[in-house]
PDB file of N, CA and C in Angstrom:
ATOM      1  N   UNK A   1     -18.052  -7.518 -27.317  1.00  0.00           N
ATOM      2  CA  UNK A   1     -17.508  -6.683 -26.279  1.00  0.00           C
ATOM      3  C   UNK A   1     -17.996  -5.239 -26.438  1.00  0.00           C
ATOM      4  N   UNK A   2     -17.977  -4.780 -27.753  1.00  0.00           N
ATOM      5  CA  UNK A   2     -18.559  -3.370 -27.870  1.00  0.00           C
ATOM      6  C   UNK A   2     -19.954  -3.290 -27.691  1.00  0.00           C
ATOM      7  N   UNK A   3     -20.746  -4.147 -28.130  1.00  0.00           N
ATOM      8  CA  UNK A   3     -22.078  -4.364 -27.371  1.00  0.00           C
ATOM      9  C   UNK A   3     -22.246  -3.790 -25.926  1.00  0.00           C
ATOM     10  N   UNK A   4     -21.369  -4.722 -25.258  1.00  0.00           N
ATOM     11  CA  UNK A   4     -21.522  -4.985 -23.897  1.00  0.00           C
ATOM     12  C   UNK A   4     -21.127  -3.455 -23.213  1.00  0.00           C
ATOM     13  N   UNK A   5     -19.924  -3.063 -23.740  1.00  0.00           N
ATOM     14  CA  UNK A   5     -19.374  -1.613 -23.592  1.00  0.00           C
ATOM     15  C   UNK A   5     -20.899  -0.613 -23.834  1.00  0.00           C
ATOM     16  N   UNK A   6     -21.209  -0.538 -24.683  1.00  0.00           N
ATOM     17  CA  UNK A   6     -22.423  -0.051 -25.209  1.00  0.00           C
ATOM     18  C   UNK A   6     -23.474   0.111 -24.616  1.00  0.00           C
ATOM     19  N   UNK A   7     -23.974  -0.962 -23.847  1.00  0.00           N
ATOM     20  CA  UNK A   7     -24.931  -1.600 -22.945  1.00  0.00           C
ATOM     21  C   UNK A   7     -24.902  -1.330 -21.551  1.00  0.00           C
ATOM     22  N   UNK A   8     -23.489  -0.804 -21.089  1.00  0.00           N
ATOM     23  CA  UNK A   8     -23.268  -0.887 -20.005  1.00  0.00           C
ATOM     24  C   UNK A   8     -23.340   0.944 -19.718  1.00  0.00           C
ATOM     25  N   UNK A   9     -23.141   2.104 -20.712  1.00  0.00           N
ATOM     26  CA  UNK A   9     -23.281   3.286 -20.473  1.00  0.00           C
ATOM     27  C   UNK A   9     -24.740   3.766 -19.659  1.00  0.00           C
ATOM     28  N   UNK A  10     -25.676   3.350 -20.431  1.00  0.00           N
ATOM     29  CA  UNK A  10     -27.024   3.854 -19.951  1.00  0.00           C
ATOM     30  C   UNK A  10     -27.870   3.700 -18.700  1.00  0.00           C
ATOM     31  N   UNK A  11     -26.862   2.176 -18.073  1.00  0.00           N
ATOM     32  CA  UNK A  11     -27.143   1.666 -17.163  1.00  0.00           C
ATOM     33  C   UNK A  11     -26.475   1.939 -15.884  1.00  0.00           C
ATOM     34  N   UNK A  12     -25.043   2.784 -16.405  1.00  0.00           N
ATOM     35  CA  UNK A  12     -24.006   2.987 -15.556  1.00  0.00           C
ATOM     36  C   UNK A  12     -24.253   3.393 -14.002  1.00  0.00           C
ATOM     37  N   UNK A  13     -24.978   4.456 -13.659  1.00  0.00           N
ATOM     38  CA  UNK A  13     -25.521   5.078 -13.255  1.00  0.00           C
ATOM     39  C   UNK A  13     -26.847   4.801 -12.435  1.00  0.00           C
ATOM     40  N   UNK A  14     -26.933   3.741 -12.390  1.00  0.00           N
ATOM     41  CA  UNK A  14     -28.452   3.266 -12.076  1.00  0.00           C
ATOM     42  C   UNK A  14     -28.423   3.278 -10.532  1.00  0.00           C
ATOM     43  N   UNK A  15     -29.638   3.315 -10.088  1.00  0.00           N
ATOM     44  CA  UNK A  15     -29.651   3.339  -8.530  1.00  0.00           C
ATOM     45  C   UNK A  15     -29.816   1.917  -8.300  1.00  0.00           C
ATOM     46  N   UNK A  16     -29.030   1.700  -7.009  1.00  0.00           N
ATOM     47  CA  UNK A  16     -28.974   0.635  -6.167  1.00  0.00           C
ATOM     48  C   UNK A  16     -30.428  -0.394  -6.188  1.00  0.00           C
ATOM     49  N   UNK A  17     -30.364  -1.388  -6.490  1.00  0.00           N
ATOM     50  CA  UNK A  17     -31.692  -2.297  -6.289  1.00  0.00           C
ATOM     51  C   UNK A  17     -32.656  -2.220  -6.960  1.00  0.00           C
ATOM     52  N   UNK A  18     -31.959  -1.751  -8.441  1.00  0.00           N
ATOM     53  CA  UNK A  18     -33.202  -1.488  -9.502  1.00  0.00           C
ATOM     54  C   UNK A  18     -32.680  -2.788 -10.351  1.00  0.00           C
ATOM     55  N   UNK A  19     -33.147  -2.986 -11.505  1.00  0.00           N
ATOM     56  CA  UNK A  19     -33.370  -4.222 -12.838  1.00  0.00           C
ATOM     57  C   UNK A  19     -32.098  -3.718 -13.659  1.00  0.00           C
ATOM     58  N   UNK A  20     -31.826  -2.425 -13.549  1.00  0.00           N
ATOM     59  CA  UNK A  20     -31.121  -1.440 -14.366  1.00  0.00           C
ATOM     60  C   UNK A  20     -29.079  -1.665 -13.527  1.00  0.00           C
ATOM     61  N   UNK A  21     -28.995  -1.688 -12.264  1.00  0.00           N
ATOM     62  CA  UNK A  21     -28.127  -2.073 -11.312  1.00  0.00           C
ATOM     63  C   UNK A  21     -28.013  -3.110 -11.575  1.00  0.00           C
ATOM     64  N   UNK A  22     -28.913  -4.394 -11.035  1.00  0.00           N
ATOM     65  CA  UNK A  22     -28.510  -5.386 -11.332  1.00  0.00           C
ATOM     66  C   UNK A  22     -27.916  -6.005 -12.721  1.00  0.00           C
ATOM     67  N   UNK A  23     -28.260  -5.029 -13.716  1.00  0.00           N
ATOM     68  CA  UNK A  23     -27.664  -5.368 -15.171  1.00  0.00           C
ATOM     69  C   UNK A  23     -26.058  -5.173 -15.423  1.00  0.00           C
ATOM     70  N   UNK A  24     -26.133  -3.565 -15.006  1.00  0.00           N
ATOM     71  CA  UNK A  24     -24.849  -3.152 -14.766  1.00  0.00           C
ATOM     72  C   UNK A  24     -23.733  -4.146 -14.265  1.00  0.00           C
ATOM     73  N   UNK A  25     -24.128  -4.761 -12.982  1.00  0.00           N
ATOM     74  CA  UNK A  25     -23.350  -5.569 -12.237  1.00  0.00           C
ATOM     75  C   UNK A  25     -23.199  -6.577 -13.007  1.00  0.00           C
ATOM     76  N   UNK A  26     -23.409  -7.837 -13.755  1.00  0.00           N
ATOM     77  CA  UNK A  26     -23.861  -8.687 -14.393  1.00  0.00           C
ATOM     78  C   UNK A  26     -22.812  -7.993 -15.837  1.00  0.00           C
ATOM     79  N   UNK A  27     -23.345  -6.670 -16.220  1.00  0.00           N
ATOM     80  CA  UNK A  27     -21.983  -6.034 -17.220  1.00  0.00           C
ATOM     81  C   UNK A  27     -20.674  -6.186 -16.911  1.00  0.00           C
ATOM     82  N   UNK A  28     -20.505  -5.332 -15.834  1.00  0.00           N
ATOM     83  CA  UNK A  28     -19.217  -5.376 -15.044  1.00  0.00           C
ATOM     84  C   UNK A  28     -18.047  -6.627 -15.191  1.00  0.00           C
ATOM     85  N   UNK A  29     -18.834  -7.599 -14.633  1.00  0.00           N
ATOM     86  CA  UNK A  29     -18.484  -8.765 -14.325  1.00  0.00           C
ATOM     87  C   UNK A  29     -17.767  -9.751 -15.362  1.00  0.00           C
ATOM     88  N   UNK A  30     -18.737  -9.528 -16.658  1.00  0.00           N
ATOM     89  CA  UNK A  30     -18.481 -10.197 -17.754  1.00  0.00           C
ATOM     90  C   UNK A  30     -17.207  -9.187 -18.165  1.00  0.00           C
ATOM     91  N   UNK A  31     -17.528  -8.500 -18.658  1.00  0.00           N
ATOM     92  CA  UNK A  31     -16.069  -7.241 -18.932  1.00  0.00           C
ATOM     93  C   UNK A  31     -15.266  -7.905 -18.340  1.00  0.00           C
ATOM     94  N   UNK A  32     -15.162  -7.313 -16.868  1.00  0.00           N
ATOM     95  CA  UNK A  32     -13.874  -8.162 -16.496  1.00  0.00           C
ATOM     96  C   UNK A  32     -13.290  -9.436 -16.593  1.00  0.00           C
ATOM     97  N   UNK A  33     -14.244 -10.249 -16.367  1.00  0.00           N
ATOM     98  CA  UNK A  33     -14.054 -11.663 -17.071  1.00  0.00           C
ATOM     99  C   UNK A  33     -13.573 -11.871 -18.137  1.00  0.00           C
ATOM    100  N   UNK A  34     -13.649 -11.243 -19.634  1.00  0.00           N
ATOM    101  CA  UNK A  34     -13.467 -10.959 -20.773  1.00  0.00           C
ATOM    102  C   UNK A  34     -11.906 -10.514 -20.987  1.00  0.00           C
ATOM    103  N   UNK A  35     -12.073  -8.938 -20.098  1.00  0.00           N
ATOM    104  CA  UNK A  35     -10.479  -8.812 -20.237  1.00  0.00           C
ATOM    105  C   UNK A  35      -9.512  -9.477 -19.468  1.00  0.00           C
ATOM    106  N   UNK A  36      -9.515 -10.286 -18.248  1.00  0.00           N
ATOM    107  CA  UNK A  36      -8.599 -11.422 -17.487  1.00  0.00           C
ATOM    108  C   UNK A  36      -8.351 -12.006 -18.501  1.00  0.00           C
ATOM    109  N   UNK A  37      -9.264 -13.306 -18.904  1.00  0.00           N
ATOM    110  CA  UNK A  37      -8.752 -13.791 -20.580  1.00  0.00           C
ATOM    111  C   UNK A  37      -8.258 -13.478 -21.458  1.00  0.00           C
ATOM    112  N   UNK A  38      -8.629 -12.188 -21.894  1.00  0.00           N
ATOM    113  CA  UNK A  38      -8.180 -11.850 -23.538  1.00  0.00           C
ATOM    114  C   UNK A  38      -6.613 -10.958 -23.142  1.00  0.00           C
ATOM    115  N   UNK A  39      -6.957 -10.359 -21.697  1.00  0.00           N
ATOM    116  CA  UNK A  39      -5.615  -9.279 -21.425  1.00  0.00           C
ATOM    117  C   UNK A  39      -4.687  -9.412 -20.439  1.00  0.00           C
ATOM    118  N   UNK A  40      -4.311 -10.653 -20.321  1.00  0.00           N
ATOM    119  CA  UNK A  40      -3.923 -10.953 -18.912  1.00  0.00           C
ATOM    120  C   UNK A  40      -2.925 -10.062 -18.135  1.00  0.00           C
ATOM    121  N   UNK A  41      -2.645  -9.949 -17.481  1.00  0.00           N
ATOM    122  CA  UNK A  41      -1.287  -8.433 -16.826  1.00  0.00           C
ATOM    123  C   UNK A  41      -0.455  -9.546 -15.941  1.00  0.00           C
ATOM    124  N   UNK A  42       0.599  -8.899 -15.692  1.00  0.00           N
ATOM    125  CA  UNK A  42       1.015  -9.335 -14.625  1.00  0.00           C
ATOM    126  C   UNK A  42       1.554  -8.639 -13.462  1.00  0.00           C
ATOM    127  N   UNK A  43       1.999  -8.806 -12.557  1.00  0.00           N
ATOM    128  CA  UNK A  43       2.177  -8.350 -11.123  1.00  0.00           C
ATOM    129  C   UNK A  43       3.232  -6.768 -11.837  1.00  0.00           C
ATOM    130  N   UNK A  44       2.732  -5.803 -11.392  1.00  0.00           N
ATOM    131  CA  UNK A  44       3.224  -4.695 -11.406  1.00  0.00           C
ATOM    132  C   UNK A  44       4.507  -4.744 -11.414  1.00  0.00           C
ATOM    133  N   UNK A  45       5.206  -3.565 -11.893  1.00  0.00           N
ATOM    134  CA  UNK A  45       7.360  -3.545 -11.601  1.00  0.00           C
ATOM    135  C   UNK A  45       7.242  -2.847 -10.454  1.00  0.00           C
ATOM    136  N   UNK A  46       7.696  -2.724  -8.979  1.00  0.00           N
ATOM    137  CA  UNK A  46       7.819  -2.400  -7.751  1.00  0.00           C
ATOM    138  C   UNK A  46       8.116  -0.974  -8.225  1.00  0.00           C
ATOM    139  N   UNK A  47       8.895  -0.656  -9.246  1.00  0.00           N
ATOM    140  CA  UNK A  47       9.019   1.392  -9.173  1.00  0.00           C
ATOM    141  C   UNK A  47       8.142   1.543  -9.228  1.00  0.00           C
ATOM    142  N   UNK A  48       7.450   0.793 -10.632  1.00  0.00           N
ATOM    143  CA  UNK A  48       6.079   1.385 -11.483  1.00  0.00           C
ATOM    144  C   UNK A  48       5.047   1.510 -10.145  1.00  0.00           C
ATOM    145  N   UNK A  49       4.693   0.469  -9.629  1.00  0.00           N
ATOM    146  CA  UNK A  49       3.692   0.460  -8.449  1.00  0.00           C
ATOM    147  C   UNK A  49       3.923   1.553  -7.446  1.00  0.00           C
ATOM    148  N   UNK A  50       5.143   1.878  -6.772  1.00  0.00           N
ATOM    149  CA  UNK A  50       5.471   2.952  -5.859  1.00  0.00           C
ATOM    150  C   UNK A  50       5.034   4.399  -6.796  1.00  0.00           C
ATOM    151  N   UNK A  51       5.827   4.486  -7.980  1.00  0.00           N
ATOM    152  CA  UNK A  51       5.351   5.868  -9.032  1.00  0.00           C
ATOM    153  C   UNK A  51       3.623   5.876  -8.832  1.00  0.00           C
ATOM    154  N   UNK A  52       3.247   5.004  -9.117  1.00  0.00           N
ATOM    155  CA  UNK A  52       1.508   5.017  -9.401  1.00  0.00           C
ATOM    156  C   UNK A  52       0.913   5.584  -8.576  1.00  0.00           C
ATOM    157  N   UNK A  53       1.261   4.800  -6.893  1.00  0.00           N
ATOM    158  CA  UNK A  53       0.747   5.324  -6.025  1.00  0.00           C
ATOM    159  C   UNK A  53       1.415   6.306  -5.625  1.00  0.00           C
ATOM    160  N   UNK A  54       2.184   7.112  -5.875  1.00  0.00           N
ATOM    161  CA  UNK A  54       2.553   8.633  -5.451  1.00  0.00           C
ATOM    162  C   UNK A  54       2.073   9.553  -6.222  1.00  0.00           C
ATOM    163  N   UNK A  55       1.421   9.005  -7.427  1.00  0.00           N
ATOM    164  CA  UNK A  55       0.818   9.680  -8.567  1.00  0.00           C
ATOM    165  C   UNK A  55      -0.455   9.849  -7.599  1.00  0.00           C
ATOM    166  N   UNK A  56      -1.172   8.778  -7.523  1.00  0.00           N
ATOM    167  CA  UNK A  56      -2.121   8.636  -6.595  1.00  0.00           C
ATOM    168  C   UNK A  56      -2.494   9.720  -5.748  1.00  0.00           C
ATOM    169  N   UNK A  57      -1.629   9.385  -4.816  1.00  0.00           N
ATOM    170  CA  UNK A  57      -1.834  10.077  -3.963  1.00  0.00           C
ATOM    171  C   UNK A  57      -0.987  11.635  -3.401  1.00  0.00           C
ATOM    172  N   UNK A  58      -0.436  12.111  -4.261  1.00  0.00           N
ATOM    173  CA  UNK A  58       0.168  13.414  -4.568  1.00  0.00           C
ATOM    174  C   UNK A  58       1.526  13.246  -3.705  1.00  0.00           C
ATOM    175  N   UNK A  59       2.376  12.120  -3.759  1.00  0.00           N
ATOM    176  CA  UNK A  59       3.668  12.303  -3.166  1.00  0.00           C
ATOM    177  C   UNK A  59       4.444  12.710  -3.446  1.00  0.00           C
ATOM    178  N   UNK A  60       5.837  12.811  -3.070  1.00  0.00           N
ATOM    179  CA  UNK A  60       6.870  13.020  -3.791  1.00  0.00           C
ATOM    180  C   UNK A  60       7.828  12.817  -3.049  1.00  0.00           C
ATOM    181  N   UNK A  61       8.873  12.416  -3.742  1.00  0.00           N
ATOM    182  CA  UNK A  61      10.238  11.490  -2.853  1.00  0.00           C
ATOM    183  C   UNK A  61      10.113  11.503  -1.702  1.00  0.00           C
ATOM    184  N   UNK A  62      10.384  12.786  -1.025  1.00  0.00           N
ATOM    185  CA  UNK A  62      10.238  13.141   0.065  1.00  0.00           C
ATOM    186  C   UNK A  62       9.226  12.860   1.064  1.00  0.00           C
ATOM    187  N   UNK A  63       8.000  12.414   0.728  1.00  0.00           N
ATOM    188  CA  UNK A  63       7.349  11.674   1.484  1.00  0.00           C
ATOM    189  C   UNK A  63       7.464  10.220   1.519  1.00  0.00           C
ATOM    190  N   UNK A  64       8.094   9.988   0.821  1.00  0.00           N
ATOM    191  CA  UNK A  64       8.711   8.421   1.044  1.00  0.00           C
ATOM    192  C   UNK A  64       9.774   7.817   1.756  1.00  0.00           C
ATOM    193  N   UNK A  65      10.632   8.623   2.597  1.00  0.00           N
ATOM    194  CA  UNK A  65      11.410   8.492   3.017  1.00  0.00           C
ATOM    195  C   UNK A  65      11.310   8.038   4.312  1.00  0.00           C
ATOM    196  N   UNK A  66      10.122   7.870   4.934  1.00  0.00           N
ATOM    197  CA  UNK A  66       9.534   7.623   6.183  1.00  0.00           C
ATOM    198  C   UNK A  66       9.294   5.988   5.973  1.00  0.00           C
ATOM    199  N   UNK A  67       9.208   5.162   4.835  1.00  0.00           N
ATOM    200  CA  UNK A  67       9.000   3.937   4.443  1.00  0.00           C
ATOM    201  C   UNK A  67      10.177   3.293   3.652  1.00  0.00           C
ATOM    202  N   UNK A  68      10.988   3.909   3.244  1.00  0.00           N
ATOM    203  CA  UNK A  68      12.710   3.994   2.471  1.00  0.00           C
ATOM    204  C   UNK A  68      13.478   4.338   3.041  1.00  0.00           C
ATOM    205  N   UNK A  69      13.487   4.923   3.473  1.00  0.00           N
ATOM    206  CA  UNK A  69      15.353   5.679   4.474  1.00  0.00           C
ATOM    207  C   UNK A  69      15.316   7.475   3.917  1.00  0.00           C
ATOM    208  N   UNK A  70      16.291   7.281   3.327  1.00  0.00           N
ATOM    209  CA  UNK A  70      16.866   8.612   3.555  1.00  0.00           C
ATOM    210  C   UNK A  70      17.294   9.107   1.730  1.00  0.00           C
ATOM    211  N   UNK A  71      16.766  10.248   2.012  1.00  0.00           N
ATOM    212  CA  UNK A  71      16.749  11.003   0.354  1.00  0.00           C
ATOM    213  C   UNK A  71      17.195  10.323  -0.609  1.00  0.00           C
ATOM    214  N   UNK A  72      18.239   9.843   0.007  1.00  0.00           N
ATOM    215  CA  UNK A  72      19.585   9.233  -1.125  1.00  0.00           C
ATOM    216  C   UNK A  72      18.923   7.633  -1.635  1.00  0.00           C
ATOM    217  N   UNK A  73      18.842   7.417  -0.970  1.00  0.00           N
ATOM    218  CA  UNK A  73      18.044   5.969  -0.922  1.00  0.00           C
ATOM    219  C   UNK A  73      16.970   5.779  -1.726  1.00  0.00           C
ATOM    220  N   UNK A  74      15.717   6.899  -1.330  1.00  0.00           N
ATOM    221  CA  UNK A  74      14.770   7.018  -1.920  1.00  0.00           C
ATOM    222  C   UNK A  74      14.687   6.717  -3.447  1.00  0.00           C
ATOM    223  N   UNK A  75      15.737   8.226  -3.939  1.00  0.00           N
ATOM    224  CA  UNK A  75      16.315   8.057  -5.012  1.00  0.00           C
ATOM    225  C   UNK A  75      16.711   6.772  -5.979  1.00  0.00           C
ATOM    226  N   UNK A  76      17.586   6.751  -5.074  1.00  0.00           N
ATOM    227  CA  UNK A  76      18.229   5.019  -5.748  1.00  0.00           C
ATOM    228  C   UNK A  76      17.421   3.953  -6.016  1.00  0.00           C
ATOM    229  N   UNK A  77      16.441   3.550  -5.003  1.00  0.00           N
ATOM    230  CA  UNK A  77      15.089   2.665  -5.376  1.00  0.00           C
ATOM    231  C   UNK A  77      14.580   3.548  -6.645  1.00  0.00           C
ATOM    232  N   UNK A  78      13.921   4.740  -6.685  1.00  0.00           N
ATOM    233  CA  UNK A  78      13.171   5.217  -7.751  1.00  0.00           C
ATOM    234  C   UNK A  78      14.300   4.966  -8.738  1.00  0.00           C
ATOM    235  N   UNK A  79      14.806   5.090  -8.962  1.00  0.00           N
ATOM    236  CA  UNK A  79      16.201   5.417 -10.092  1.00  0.00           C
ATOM    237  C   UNK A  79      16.887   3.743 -10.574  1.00  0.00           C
ATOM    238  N   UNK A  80      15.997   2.760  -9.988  1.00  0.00           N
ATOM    239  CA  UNK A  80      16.510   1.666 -10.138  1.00  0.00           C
ATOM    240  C   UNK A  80      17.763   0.840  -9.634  1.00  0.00           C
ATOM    241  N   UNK A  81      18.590   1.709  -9.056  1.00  0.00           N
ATOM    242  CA  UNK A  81      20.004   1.766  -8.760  1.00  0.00           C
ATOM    243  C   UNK A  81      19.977   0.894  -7.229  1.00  0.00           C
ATOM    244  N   UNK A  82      18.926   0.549  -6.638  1.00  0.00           N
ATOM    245  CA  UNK A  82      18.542  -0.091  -5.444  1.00  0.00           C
ATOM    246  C   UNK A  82      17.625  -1.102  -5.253  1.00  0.00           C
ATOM    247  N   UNK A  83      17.649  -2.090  -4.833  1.00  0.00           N
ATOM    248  CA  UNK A  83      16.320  -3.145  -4.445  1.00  0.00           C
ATOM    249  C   UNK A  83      15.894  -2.949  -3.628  1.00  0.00           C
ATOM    250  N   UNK A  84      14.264  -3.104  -3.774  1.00  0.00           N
ATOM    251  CA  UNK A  84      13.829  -2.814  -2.377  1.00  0.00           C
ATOM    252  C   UNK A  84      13.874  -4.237  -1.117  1.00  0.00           C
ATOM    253  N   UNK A  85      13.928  -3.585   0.305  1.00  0.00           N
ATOM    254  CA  UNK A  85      14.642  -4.691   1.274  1.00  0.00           C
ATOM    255  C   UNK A  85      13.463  -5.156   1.645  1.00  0.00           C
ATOM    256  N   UNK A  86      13.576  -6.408   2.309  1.00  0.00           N
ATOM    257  CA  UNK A  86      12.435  -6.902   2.879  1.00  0.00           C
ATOM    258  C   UNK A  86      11.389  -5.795   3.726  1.00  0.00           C
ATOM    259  N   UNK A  87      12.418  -5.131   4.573  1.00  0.00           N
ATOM    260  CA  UNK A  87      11.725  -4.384   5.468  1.00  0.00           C
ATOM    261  C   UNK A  87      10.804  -2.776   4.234  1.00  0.00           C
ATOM    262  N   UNK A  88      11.799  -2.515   3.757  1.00  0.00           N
ATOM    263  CA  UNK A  88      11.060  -1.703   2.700  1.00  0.00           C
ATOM    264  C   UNK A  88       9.944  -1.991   2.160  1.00  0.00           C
ATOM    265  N   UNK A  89       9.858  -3.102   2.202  1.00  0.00           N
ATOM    266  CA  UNK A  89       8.469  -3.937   1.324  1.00  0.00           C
ATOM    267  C   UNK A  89       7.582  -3.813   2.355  1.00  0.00           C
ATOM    268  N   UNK A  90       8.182  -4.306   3.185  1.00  0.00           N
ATOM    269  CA  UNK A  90       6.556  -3.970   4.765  1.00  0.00           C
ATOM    270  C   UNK A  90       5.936  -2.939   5.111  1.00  0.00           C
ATOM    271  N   UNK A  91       6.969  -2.144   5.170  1.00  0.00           N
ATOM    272  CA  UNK A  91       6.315  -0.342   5.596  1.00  0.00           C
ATOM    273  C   UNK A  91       5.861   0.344   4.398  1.00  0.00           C
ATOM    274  N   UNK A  92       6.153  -0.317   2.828  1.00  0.00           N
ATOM    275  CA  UNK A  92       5.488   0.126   1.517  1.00  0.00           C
ATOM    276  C   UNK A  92       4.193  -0.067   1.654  1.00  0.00           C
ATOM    277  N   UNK A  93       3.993  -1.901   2.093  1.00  0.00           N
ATOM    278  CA  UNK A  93       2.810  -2.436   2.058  1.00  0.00           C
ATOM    279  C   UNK A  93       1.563  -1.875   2.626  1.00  0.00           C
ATOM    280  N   UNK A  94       2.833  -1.650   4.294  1.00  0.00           N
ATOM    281  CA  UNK A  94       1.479  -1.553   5.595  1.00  0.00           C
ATOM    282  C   UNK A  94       1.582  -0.056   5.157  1.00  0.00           C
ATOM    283  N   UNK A  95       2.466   1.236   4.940  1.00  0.00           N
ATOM    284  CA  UNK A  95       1.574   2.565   4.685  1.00  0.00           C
ATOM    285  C   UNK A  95       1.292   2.843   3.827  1.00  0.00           C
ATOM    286  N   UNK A  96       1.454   2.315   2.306  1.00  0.00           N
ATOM    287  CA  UNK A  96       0.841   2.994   1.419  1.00  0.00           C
ATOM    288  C   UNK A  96      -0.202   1.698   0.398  1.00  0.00           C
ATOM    289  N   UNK A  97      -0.466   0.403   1.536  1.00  0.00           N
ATOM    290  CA  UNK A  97      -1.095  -0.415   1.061  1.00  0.00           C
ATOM    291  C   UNK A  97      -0.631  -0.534  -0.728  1.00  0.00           C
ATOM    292  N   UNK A  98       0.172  -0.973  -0.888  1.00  0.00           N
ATOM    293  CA  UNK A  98       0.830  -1.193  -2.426  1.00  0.00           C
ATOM    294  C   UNK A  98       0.804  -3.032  -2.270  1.00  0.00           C
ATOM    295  N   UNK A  99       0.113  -3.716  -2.912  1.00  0.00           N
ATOM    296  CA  UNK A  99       0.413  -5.000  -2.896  1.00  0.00           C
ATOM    297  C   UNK A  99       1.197  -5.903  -2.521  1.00  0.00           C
ATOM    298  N   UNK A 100       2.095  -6.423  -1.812  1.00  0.00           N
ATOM    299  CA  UNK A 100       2.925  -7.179  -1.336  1.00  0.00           C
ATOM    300  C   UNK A 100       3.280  -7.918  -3.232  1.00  0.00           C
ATOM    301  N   UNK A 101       2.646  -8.418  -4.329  1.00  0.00           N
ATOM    302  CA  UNK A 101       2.871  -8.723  -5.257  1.00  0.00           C
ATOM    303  C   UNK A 101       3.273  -8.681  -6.256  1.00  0.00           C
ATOM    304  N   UNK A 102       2.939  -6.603  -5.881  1.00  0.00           N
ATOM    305  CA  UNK A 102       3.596  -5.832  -6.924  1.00  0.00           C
ATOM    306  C   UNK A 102       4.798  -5.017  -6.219  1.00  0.00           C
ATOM    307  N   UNK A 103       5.098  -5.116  -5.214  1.00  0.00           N
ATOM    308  CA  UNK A 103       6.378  -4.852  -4.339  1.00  0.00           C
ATOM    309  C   UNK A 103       7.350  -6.007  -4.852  1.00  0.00           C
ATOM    310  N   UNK A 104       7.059  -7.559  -4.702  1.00  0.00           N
ATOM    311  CA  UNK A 104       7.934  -8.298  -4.975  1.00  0.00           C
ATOM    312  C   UNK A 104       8.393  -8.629  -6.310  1.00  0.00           C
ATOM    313  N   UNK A 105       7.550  -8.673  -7.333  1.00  0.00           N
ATOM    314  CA  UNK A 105       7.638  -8.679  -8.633  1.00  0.00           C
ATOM    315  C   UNK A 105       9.084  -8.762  -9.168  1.00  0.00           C
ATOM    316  N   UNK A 106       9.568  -8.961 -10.079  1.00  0.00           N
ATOM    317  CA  UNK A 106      11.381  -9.141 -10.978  1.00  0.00           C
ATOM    318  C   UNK A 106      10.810  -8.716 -12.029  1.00  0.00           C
TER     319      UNK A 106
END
């Protein structure tokens, strides 16, 4: 794996449709392949995923409230103190594209 890590710096960078790209890609691939097996994850915790992507994308409560309800609410989902509702899960999904998988998650 450190090989491959190794192997894959010099090449990182390579332009599109060279011997050097196509290696990269072919790196990539195996890596990931490598860590699915050796590291498996599982479906995100629905705060953690909402936190991430507000990390993401520079939110803060308050812009969430347009997909959650109302301050208080907001809160309470972030704060654990709330589940998120079906409908919460849709307008998570469809505006801030957050996985439907890692929305549903336990």
């Amino acid at each position: 794996m450190r090989a491959a890590f190794k192997r894959l710096e010099p090449v990182f960078q390579a332009q599109e449709g060279t011997p050097e790209a196509d290696e990269m890609e072919i790196l990539v691939t195996l890596i990931e392949a490598y860590e699915y097996k050796h590291f498996p994850t599982g479906p995100a915790d629905p705060v953690e995923a909402i936190k991430f992507r507000m990390e993401q994308q520079g939110l803060t409560p308050k812009d969430l409230e347009r997909y959650i309800g109302s301050s208080g609410r907001v809160s309470e989902v972030l704060n654990r103190k709330r589940r998120l509702s079906s409908q919460m899960v849709k307008r998570l999904h469809d505006g801030l594209h957050i996985p439907y998988e890692s929305l549903l998650a336990a």
